[in-house]
N, C-alpha and C. Protein backbone atom coordinates (compact mmCIF):
# COMPACT_ATOMS: atom_id res chain seq x y z
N UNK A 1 -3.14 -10.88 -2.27
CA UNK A 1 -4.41 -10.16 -2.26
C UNK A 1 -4.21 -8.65 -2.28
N UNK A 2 -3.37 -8.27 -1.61
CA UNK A 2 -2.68 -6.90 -2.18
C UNK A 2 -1.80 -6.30 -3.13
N UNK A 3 -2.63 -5.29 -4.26
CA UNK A 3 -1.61 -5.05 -4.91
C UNK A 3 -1.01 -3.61 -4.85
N UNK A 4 0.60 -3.58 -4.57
CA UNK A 4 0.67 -1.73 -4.82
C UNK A 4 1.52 -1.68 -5.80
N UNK A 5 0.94 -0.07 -6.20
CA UNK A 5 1.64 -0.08 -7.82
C UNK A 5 1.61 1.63 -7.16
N UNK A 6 2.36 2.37 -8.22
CA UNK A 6 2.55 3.55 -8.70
C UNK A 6 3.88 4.30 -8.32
N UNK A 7 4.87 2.87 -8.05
CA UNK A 7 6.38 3.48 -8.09
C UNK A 7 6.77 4.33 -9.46
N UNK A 8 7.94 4.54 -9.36
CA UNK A 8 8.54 5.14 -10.31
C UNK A 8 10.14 5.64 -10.18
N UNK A 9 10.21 6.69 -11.20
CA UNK A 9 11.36 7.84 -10.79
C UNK A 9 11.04 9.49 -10.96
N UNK A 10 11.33 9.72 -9.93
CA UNK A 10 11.18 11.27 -9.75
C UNK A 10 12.22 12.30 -9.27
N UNK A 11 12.43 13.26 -9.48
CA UNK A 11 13.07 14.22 -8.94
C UNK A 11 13.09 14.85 -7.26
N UNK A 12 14.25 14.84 -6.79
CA UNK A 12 13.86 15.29 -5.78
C UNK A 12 12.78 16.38 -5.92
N UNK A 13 11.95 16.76 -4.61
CA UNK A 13 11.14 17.91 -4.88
C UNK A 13 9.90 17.49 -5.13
N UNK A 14 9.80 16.36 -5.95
CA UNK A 14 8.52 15.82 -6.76
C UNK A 14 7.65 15.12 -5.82
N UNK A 15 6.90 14.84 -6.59
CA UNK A 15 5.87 13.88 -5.92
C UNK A 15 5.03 12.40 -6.71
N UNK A 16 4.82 12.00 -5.87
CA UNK A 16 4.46 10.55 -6.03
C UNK A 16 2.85 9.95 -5.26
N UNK A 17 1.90 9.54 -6.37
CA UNK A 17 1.06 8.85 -5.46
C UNK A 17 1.24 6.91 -5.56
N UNK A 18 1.03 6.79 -4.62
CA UNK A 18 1.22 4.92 -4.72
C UNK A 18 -0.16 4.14 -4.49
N UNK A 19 -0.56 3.12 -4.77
CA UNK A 19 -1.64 2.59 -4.45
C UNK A 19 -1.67 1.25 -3.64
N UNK A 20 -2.48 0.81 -2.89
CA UNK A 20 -2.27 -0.65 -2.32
C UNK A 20 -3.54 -0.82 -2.81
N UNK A 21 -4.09 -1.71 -3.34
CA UNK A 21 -5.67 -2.42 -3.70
C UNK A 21 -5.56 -3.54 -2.85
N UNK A 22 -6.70 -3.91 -2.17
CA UNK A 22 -6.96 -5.33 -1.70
C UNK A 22 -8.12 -5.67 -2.38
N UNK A 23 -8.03 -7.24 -3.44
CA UNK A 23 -8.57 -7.71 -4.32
C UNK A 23 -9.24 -8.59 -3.41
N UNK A 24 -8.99 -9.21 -1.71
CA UNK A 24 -9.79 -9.89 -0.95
C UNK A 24 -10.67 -9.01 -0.17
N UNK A 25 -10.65 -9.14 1.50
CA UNK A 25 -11.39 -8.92 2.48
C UNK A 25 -9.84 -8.52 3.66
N UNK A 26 -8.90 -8.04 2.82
CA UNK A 26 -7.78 -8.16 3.86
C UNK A 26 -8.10 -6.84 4.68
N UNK A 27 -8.62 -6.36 3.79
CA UNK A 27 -8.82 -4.55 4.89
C UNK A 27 -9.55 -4.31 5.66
N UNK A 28 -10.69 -4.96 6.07
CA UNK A 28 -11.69 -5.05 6.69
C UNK A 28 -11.37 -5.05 7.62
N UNK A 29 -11.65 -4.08 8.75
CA UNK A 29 -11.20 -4.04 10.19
C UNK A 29 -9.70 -4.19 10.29
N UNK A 30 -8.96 -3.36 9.80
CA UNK A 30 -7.58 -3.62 9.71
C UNK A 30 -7.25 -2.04 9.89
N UNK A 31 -5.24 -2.27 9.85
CA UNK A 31 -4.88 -1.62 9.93
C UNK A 31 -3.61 -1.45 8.19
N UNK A 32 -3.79 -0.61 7.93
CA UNK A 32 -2.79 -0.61 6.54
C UNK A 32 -1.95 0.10 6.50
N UNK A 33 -0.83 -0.63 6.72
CA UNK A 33 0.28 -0.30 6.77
C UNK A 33 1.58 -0.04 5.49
N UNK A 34 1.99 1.29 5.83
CA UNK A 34 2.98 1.30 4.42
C UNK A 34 4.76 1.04 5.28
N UNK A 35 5.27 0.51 4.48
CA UNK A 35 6.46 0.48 4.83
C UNK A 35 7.63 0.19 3.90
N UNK A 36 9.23 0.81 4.24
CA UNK A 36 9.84 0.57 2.55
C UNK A 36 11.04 -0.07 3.43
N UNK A 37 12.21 -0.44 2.33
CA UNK A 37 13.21 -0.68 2.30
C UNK A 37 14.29 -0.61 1.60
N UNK A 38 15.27 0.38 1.54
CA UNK A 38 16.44 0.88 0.79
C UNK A 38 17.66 -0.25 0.93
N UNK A 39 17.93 -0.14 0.00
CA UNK A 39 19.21 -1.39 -0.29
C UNK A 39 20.23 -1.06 0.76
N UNK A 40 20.43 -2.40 1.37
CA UNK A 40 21.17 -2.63 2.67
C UNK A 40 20.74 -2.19 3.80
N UNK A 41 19.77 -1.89 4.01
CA UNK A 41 18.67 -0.93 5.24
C UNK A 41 17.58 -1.47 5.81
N UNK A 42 17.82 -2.16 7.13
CA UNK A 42 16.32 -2.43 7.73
C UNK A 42 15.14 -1.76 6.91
N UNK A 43 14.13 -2.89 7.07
CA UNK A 43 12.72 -1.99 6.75
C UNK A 43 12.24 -1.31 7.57
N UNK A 44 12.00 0.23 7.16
CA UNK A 44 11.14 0.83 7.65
C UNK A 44 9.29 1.41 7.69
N UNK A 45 9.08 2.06 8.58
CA UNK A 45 8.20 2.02 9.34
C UNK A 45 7.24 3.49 8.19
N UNK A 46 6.69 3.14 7.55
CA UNK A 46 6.07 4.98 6.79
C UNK A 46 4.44 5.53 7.49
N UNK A 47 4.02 4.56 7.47
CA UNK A 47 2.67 5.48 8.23
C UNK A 47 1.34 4.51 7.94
N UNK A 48 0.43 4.78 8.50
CA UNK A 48 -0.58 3.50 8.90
C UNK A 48 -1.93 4.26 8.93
N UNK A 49 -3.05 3.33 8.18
CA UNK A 49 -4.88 4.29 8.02
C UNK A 49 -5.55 3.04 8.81
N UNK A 50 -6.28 3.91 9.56
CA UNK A 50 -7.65 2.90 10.16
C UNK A 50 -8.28 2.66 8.89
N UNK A 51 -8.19 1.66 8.65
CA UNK A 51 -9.56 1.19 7.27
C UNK A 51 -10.89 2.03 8.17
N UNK A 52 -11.31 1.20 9.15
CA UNK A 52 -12.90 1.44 9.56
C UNK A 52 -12.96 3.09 9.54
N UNK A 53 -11.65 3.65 10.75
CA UNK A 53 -11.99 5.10 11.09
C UNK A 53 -11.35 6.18 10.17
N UNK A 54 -10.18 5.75 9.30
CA UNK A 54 -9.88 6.83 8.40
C UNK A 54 -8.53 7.14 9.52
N UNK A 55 -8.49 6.93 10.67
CA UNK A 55 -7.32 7.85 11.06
C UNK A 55 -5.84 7.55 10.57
N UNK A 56 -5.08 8.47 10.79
CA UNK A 56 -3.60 8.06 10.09
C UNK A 56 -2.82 8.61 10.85
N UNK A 57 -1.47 7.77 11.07
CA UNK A 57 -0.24 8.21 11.49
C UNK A 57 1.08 8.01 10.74
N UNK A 58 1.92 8.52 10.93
CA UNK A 58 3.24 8.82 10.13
C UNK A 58 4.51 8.21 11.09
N UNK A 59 5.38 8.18 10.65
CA UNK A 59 6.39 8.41 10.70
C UNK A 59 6.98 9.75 11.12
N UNK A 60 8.20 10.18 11.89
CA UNK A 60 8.72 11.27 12.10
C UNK A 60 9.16 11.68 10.28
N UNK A 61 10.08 10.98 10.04
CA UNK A 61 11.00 11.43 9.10
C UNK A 61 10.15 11.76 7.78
N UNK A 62 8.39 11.25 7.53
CA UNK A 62 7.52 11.46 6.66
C UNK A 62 6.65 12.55 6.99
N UNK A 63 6.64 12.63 8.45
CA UNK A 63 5.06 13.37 8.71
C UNK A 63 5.49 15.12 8.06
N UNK A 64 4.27 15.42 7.58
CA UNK A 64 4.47 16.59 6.75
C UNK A 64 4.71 16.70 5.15
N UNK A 65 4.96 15.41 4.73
CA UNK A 65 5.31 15.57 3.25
C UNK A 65 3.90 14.12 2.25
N UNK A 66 3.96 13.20 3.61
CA UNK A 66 3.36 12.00 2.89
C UNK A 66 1.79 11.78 3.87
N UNK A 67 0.78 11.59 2.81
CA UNK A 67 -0.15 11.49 3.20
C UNK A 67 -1.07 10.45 2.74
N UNK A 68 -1.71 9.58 3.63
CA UNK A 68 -2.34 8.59 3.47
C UNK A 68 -3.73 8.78 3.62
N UNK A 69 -4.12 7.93 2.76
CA UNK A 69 -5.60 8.14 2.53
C UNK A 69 -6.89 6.67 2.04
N UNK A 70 -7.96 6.74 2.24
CA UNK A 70 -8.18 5.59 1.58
C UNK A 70 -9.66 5.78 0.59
N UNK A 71 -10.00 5.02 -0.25
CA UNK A 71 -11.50 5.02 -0.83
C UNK A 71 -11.85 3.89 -0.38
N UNK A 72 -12.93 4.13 0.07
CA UNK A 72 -13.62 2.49 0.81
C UNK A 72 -14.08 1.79 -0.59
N UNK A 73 -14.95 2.60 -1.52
CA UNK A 73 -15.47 2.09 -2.80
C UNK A 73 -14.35 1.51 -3.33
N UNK A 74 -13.24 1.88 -3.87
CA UNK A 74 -12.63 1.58 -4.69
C UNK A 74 -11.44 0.25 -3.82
N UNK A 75 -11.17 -0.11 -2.59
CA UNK A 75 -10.68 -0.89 -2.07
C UNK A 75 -9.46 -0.58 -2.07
N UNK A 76 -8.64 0.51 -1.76
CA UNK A 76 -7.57 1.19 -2.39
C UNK A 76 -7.27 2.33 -0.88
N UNK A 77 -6.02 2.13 -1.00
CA UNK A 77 -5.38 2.83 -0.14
C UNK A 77 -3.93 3.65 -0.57
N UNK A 78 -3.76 4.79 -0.63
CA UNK A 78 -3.01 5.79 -1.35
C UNK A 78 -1.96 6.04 -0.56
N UNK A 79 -0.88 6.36 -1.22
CA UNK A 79 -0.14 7.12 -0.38
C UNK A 79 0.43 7.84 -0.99
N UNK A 80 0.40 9.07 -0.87
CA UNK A 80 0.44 10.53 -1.45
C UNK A 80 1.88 11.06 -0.75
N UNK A 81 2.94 10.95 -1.85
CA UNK A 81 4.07 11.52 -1.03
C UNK A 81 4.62 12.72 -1.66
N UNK A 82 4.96 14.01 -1.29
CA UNK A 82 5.46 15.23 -1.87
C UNK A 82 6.55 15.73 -1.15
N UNK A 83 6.85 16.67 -1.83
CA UNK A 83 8.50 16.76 -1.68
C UNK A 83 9.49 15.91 -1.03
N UNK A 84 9.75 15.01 -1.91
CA UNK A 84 10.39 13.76 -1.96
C UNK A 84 11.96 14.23 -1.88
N UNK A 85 12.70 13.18 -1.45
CA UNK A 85 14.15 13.21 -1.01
C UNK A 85 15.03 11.92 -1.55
N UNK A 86 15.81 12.28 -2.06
CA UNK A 86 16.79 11.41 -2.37
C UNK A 86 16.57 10.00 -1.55
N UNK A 87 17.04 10.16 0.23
CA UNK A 87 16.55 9.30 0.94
C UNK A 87 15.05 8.54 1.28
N UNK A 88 14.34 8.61 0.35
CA UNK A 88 13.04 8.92 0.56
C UNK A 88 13.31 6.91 -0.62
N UNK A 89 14.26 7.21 -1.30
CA UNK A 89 14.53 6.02 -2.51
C UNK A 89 14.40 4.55 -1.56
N UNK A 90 13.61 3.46 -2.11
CA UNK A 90 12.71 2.72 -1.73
C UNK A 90 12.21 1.32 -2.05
N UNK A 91 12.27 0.56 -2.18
CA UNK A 91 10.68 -0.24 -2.37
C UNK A 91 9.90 -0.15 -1.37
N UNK A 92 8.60 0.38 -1.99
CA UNK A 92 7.64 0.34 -0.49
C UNK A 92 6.26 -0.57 -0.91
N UNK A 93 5.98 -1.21 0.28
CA UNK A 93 5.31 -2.18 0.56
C UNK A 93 4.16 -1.48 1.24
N UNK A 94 2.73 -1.99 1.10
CA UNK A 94 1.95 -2.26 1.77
C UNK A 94 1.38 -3.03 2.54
N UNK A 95 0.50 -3.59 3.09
CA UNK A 95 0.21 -4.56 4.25
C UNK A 95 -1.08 -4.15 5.06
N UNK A 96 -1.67 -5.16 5.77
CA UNK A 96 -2.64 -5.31 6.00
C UNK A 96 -2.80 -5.95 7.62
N UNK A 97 -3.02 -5.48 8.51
CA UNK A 97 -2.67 -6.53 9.58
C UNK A 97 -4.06 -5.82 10.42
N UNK A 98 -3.95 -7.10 11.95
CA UNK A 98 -4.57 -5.69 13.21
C UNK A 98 -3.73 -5.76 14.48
N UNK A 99 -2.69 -4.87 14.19
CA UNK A 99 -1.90 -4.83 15.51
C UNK A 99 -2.67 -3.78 16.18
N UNK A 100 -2.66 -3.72 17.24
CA UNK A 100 -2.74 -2.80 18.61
C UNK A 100 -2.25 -1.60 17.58
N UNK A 101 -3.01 -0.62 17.96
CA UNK A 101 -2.68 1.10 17.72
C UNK A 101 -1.35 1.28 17.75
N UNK A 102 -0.78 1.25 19.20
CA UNK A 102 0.56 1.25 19.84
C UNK A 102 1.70 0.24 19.05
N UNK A 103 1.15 -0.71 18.52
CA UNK A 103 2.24 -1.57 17.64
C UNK A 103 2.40 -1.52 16.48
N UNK A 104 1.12 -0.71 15.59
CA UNK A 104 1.19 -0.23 14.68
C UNK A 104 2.56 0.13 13.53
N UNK A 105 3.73 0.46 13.93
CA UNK A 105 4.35 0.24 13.46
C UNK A 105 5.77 -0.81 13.52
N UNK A 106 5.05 -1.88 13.64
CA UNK A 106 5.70 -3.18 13.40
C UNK A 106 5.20 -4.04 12.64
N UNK A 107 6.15 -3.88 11.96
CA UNK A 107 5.98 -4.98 10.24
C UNK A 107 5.62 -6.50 11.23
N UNK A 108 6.03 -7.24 11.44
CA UNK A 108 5.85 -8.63 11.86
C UNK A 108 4.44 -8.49 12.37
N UNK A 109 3.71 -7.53 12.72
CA UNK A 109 2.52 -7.85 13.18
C UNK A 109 1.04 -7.98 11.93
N UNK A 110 2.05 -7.50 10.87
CA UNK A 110 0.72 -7.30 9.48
C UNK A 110 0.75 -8.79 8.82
N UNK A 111 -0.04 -9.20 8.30
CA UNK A 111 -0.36 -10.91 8.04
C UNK A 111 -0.68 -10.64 6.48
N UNK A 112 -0.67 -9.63 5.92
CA UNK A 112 -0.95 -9.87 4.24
C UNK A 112 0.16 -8.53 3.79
N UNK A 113 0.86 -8.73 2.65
CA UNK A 113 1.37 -7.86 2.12
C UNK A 113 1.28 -7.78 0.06
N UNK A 114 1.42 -6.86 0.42
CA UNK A 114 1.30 -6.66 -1.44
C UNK A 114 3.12 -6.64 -1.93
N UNK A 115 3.38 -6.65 -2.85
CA UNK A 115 5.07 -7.43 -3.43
C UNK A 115 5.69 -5.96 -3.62
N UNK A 116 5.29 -5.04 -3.53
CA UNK A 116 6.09 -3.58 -3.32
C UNK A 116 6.16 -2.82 -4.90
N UNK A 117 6.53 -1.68 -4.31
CA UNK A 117 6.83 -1.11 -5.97
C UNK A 117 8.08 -0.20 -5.42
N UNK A 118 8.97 -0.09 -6.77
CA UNK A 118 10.59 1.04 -6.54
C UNK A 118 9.74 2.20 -6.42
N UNK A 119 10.74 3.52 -5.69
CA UNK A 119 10.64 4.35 -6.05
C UNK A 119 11.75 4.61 -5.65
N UNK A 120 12.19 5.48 -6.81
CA UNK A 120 13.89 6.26 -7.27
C UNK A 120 13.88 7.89 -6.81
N UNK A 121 14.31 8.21 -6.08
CA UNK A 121 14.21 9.97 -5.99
C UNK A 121 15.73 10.06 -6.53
N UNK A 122 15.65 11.01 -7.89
CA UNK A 122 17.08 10.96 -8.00
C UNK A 122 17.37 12.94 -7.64
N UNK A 123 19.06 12.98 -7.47
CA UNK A 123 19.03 14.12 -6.95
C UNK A 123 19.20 15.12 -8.05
């Protein structure tokens, strides 16, 4: 029910917007969660939007460069990342869950995910 698209390859420096669409009812009172995973590397944790309230939190290693956002009309949730980093290289996933605020960033607690898209920061 989720789809995210708008990987790619970019230059360090560059920027990237990504999309998650939910084609169901997964967002509704939820929490949407982005999160990636680099080859051989636990998944990590990127930053999370109140569907209802709009609010957002980050990540340390993101906050300041990547920004999340959503259109209620369009069922779509963005994630706007700039000045990108080599380490920044990815598949990132979206997701849909309602963990607690505080648990927010734990993948096992989101119950729908979209199949991810690459993104390449090359140096």
């Amino acid at each position: 029910q989720l789809q995210a698209s708008g990987g790619g390859l970019v230059q360090a420096g560059g920027s990237l917007r990504l999309s998650c669409t939910d084609s169901g009812r997964s967002f509704r009172n939820s929490f949407i969660g982005w999160f990636r995973q680099a080859p051989g590397k636990e998944r990590e944790y990127v930053g999370v939007i109140n569907w209802s309230g709009g609010a957002t939190y980050y990540a340390a290693s993101v906050k300041g460069r990547f920004t999340i956002a959503r259109d209620i009309a369009k069922n779509t949730v963005y994630l706007q990342m700039s000045s990108l980093k080599p380490e920044d290289t990815a598949v990132y996933h979206c997701a849909a869950g309602r963990p607690a605020l505080s648990a927010s960033d734990q993948a096992s607690l989101y119950r729908y995910w979209g199949q991810g898209t690459q993104v390449t920061v090359s140096s």
